[in-house]
Protein backbone atom coordinates (compact mmCIF):
# COMPACT_ATOMS: atom_id res chain seq x y z
CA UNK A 1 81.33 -28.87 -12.24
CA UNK A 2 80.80 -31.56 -9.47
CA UNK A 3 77.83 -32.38 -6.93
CA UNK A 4 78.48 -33.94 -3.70
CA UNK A 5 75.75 -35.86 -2.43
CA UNK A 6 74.48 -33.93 -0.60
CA UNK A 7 74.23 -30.98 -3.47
CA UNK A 8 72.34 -33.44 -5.38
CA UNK A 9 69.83 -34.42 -3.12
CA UNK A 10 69.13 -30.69 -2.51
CA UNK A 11 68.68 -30.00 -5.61
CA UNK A 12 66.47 -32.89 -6.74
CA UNK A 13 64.19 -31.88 -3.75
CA UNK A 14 63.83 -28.37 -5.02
CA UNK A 15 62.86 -30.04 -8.47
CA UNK A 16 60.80 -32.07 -7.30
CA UNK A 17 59.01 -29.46 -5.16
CA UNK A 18 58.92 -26.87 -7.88
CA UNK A 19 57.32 -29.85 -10.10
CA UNK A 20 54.69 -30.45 -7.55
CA UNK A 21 53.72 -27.06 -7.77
CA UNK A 22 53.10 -26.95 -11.06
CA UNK A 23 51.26 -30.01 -10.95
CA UNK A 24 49.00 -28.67 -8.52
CA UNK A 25 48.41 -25.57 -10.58
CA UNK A 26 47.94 -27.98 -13.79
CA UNK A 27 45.06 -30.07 -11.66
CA UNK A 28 43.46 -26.94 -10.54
CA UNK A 29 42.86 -25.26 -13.80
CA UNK A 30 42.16 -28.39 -15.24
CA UNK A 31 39.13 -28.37 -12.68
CA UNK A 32 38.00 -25.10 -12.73
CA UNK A 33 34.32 -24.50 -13.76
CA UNK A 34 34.01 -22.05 -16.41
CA UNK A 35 31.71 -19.21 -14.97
CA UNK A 36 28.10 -19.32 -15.70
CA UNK A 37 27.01 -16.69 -18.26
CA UNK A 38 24.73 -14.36 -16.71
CA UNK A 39 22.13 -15.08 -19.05
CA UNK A 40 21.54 -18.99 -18.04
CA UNK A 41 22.24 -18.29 -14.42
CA UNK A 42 19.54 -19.19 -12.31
CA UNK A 43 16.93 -16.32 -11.30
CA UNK A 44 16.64 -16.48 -7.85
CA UNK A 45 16.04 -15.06 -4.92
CA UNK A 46 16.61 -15.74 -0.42
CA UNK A 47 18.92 -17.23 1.59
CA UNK A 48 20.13 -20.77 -0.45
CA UNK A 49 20.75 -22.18 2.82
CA UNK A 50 16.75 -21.65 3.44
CA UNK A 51 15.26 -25.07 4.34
CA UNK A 52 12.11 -24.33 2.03
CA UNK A 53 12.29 -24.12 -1.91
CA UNK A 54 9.50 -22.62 -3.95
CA UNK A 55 9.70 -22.25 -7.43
CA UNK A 56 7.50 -20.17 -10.08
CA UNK A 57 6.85 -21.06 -13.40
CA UNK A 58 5.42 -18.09 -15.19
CA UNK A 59 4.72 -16.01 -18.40
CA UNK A 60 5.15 -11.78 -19.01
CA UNK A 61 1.63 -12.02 -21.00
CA UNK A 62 -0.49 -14.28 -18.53
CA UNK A 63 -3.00 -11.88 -16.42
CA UNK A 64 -2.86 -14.59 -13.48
CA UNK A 65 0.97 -14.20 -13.00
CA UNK A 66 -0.05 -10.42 -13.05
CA UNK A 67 -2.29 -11.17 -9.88
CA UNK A 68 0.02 -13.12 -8.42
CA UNK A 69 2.58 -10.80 -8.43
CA UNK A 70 1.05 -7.50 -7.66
CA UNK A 71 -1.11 -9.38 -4.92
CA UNK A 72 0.53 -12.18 -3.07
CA UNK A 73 4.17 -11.93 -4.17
CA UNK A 74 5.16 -8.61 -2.07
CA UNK A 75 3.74 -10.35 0.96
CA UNK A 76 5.87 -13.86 0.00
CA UNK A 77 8.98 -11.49 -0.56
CA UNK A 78 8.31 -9.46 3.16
CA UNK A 79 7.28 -12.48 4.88
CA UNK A 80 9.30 -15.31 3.85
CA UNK A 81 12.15 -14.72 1.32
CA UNK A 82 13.66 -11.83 3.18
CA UNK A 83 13.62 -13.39 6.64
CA UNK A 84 15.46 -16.35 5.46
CA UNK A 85 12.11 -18.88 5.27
CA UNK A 86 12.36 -19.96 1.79
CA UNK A 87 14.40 -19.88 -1.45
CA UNK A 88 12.24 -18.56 -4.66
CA UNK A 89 13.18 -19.33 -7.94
CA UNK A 90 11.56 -18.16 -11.13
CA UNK A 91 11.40 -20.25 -14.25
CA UNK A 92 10.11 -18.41 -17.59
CA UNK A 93 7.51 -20.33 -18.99
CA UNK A 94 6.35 -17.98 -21.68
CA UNK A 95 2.62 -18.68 -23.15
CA UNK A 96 3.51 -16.75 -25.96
CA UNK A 97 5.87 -15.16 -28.73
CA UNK A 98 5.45 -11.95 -26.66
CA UNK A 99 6.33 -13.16 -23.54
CA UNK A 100 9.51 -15.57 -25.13
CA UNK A 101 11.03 -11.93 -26.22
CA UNK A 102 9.46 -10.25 -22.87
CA UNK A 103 11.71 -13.07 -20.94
CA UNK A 104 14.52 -12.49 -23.06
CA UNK A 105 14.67 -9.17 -22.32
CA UNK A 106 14.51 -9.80 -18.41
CA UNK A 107 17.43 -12.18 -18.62
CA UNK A 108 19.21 -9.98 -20.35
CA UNK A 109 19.30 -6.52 -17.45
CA UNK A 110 21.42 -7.29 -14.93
CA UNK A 111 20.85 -10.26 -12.15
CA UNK A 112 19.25 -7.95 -9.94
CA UNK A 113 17.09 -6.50 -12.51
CA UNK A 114 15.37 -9.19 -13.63
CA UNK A 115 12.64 -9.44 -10.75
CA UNK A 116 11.57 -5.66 -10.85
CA UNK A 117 11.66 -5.32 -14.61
CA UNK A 118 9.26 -9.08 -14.72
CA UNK A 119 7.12 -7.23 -11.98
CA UNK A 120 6.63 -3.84 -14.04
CA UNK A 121 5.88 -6.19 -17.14
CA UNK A 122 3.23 -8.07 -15.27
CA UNK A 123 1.71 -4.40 -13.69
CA UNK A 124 1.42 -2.70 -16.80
CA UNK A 125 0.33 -5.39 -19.40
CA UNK A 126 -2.77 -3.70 -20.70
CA UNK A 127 -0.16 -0.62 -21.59
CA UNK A 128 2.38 -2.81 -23.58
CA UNK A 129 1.31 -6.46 -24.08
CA UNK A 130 -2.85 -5.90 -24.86
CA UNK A 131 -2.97 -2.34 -25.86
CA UNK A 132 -4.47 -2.73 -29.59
CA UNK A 133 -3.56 0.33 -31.03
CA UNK A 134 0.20 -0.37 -29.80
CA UNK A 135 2.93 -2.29 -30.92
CA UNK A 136 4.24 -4.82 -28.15
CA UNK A 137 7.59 -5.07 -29.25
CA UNK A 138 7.82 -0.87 -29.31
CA UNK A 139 6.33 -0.33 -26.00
CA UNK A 140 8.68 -3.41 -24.67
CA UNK A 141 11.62 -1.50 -26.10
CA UNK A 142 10.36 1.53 -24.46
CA UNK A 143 10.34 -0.12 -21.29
CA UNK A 144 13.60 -1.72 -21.19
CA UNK A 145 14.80 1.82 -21.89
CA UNK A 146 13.49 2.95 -18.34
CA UNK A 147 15.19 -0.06 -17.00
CA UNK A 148 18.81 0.92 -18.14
CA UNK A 149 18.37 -1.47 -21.65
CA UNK A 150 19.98 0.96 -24.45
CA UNK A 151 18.35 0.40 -27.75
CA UNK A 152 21.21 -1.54 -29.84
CA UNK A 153 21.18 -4.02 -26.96
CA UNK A 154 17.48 -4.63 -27.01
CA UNK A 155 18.24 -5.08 -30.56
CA UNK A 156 20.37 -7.75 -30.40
CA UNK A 157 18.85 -9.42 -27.03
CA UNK A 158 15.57 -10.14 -29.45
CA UNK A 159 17.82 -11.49 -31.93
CA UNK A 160 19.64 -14.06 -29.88
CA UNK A 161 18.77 -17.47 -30.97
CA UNK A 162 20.73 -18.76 -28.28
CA UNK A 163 18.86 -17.41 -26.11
CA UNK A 164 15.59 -17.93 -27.26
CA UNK A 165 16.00 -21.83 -27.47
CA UNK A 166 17.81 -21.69 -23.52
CA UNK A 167 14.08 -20.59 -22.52
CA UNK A 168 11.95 -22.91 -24.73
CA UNK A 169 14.04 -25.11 -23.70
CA UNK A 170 13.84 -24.93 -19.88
CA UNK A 171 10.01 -24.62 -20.74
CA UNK A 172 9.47 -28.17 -22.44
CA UNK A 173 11.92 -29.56 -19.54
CA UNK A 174 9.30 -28.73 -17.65
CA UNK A 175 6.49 -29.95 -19.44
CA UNK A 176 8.40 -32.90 -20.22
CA UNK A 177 9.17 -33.29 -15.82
CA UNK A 178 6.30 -32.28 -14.24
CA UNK A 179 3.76 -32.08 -16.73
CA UNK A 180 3.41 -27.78 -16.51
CA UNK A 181 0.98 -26.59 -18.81
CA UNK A 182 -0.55 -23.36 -17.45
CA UNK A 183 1.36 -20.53 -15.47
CA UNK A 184 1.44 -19.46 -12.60
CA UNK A 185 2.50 -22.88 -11.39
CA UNK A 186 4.49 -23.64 -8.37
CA UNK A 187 6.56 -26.49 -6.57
CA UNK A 188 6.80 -26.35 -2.78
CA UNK A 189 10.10 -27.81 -2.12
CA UNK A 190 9.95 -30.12 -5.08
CA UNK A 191 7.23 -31.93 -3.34
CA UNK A 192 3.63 -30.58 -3.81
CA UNK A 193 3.06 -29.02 -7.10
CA UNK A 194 -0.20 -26.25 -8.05
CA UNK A 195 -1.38 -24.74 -10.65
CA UNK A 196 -3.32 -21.24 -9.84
CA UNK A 197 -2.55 -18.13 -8.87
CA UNK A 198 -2.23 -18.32 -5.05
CA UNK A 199 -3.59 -15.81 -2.25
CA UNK A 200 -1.09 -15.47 0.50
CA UNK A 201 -3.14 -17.47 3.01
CA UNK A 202 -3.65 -20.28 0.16
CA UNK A 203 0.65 -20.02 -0.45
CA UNK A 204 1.12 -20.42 3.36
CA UNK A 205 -0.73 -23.17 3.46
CA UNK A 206 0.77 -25.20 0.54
CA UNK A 207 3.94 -24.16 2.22
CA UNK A 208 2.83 -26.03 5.30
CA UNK A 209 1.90 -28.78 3.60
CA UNK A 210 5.19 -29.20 1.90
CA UNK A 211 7.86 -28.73 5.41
């Protein structure tokens, strides 16, 4: 079978059109990020186009977190993370075995879990965490149960090594950074850092400070 000329060029330009769509496909799955496994993503909440950043380094077992959150943080949430002011984002920073598996357990619920189930943790730690005459990791199971967790998942969420060493490891980053050695600690857009368990006046104010 013969081409003309013009046959030819016609069909090289289809070639060489279907070729650049494949390329194109080629470059853009070479490119494409693997999604983030919902156990390392970032625990966050507000707008990310907020102009403020604060960020929380805390433990499930420390009694100032506990004040912090059942005092100041509903305010912080109300007042500035739901109207857009700031961006919060929580870093585990566990003082304890307790709290390591405690912050396993949060990462593992669902994104949107993860900040109720930490608050109910921090509201109830003389039920679960410093009751003597019960077991932590029992009355931990108990309560990941009322927060959708079934009991073979637990299991193996307390079992994940992986896991465990993500979280100790984003805790000595943070030693190793910004020298963090009690909790709460915070960092008003990654300029002024402090180390105590804020009122809402006192967190307004180191906000200030920091825009």
């Amino acid at each position: 079978m013969s081409f003309s000329r013009r046959s030819f060029l016609v069909a090289t330009g289809a070639a060489l059109s279907t070729a650049t769509v494949w390329n194109h496909a080629l470059a853009a799955a070479q490119t494409t990020v693997p999604p983030v496994d919902p156990l390392f993503a970032p625990r966050e909440m507000g707008s990310p186009d907020a102009k403020v950043m604060v960020e929380e380094w805390f433990s499930l077992t420390c009694i100032h977190c506990a004040h912090f959150a059942e005092n100041t943080f509903p305010q912080v949430k109300a007042k500035l993370i739901d109207t857009g002011k700031i961006r919060y984002v929580f870093h585990d920073f566990p003082t304890d075995q307790t709290a390591t598996v405690a912050a396993m357990v949060a990462r593992a619920l669902p994104v949107d879990r993860y900040e109720p189930f930490c608050a109910s943790l921090l509201s109830t730690l003389e039920r679960w965490a410093y009751d003597r005459e019960a077991n932590p990791m029992t009355e931990l199971k108990k309560m990941a149960a009322f927060a959708g967790m079934p009991g073979d998942v637990f299991d193996k969420t307390v079992a994940n090594q992986k896991l465990m060493q993500f979280i100790l490891d984003g805790q000595n980053e943070a030693q190793a950074k910004y020298n963090i050695d009690s909790t709460p600690t915070f960092r008003f857009n990654n300029t002024l850092q402090v180390a105590s368990a804020l009122s809402y006046d006192e967190f307004v104010k180191n906000l200030a400070k920091a825009s």
